[in-house]
C-alpha atoms as a PDB file:
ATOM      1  CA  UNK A   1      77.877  70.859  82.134  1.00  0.00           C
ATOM      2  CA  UNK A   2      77.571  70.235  78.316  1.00  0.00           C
ATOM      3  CA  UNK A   3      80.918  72.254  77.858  1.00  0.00           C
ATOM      4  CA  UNK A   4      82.622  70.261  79.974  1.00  0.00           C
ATOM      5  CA  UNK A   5      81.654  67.292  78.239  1.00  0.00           C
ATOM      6  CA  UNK A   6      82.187  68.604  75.144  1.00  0.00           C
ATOM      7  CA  UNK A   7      85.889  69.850  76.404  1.00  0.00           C
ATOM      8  CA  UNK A   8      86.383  66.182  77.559  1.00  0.00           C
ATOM      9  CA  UNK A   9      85.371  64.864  74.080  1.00  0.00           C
ATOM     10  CA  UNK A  10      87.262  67.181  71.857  1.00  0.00           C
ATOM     11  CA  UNK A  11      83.537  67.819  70.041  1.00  0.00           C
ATOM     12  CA  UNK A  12      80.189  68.271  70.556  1.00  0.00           C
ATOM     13  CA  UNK A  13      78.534  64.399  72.074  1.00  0.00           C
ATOM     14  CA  UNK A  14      76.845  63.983  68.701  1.00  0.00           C
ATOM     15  CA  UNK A  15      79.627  64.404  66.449  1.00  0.00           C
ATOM     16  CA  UNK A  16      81.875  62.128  68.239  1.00  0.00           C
ATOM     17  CA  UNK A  17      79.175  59.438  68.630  1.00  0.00           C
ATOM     18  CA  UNK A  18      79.152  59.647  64.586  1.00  0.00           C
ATOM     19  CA  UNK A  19      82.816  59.614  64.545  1.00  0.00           C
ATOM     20  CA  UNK A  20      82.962  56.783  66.944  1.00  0.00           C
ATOM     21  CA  UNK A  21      80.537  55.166  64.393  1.00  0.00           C
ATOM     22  CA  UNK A  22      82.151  55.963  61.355  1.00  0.00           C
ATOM     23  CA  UNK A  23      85.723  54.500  62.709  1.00  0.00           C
ATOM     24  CA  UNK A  24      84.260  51.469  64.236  1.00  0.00           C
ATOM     25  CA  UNK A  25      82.482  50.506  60.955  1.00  0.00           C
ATOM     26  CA  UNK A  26      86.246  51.049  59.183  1.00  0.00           C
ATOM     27  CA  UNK A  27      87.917  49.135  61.522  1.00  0.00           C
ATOM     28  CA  UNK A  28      85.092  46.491  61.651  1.00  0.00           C
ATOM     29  CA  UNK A  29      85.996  46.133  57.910  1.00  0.00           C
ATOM     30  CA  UNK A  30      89.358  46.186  58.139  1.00  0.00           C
ATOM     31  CA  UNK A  31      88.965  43.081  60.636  1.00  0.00           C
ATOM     32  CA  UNK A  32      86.245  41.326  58.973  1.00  0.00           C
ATOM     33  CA  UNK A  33      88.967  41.466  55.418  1.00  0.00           C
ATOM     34  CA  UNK A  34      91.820  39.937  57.527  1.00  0.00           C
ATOM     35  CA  UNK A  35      89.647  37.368  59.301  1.00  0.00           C
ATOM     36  CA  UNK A  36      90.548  38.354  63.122  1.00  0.00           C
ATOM     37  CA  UNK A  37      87.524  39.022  65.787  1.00  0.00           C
ATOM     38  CA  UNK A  38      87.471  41.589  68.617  1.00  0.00           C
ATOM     39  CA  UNK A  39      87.739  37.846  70.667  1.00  0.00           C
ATOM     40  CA  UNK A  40      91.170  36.747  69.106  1.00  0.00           C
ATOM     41  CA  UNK A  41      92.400  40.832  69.852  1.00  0.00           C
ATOM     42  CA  UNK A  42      91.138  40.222  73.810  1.00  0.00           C
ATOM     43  CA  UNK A  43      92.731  36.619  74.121  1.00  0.00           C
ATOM     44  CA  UNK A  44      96.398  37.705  72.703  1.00  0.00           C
ATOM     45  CA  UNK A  45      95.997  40.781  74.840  1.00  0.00           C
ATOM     46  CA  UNK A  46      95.168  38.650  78.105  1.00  0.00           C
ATOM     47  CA  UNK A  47      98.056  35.784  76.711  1.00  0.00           C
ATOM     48  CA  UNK A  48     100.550  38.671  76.461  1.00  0.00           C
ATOM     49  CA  UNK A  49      99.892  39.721  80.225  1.00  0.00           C
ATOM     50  CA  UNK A  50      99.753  36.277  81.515  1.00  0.00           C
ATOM     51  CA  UNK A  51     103.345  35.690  79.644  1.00  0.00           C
ATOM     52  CA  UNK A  52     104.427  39.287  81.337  1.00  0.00           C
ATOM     53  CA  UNK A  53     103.423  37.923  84.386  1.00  0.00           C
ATOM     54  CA  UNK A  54     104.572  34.085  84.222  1.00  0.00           C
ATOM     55  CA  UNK A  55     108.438  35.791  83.414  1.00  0.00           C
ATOM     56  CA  UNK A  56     108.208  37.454  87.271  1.00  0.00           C
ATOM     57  CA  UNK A  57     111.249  39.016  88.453  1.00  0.00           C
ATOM     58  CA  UNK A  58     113.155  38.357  84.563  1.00  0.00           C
ATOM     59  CA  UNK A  59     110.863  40.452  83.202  1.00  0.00           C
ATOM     60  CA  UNK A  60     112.004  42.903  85.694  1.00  0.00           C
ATOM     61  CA  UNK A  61     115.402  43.113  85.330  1.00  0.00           C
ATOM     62  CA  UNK A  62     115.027  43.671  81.431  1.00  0.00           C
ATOM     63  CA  UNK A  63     112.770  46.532  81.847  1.00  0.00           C
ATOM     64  CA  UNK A  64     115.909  47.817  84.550  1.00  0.00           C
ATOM     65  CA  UNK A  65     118.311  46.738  81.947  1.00  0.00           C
ATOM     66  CA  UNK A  66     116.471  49.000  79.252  1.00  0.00           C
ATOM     67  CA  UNK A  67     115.963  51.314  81.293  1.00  0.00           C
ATOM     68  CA  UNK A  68     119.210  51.779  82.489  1.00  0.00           C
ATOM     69  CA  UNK A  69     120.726  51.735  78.743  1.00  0.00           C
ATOM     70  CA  UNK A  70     118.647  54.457  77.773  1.00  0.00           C
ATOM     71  CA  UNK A  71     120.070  56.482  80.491  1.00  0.00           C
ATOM     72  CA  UNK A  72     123.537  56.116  79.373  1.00  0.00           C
ATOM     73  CA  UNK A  73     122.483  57.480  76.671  1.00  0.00           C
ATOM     74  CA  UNK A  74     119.509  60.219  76.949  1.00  0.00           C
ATOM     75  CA  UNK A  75     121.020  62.012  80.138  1.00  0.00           C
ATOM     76  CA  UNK A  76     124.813  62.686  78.901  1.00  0.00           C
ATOM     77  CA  UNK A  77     122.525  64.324  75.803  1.00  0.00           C
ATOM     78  CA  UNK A  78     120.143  66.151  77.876  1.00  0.00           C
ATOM     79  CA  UNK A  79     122.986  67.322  80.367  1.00  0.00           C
ATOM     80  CA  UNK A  80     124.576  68.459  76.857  1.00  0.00           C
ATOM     81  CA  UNK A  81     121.564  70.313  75.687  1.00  0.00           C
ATOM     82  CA  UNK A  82     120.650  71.861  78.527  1.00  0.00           C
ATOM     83  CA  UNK A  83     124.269  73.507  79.374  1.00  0.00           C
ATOM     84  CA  UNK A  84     124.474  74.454  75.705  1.00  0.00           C
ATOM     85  CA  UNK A  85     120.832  76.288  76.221  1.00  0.00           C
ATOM     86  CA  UNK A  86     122.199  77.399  79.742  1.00  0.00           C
ATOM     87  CA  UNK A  87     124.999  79.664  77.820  1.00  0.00           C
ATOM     88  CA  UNK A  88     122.760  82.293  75.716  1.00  0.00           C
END
């Protein structure tokens, strides 16, 4: 059971509970010097859903839109690479 866990976690449950510690201290820091609480991280996170959410169907169509741009472009290049590859 404790390999799994440890497979799961990348390291043994101790170490990562000091890593976890070590990081969240930095970052703690790192917020604490540019004056921004875990709060004001949660509420633009939430905002930036609601926002999502309040576009509806426009929001949509530009993900379709990008989506669709991208294609023109990525699958002409992987149809490309992959006959080149195809050859040897």
């Amino acid at each position: 059971m404790a390999n799994r866990v440890d497979n799961f976690l990348g390291d043994s449950l101790g170490r990562t509970i000091i890593k976890l510690a070590i990081i969240s201290l930095i970052v703690g820091v790192i917020l604490a010097a540019i004056n921004v609480t875990p709060w004001e991280v949660w509420d633009a996170v939430r905002r930036f859903f609601v926002n999502l959410y309040n576009l509806g169907f426009d929001a949509l169509w530009s993900i379709g839109r990008y989506f669709v741009y991208g294609a023109i472009v990525v699958v002409p290049i992987f149809l490309i690479l992959r006959f080149l590859k195809f050859g040897k």
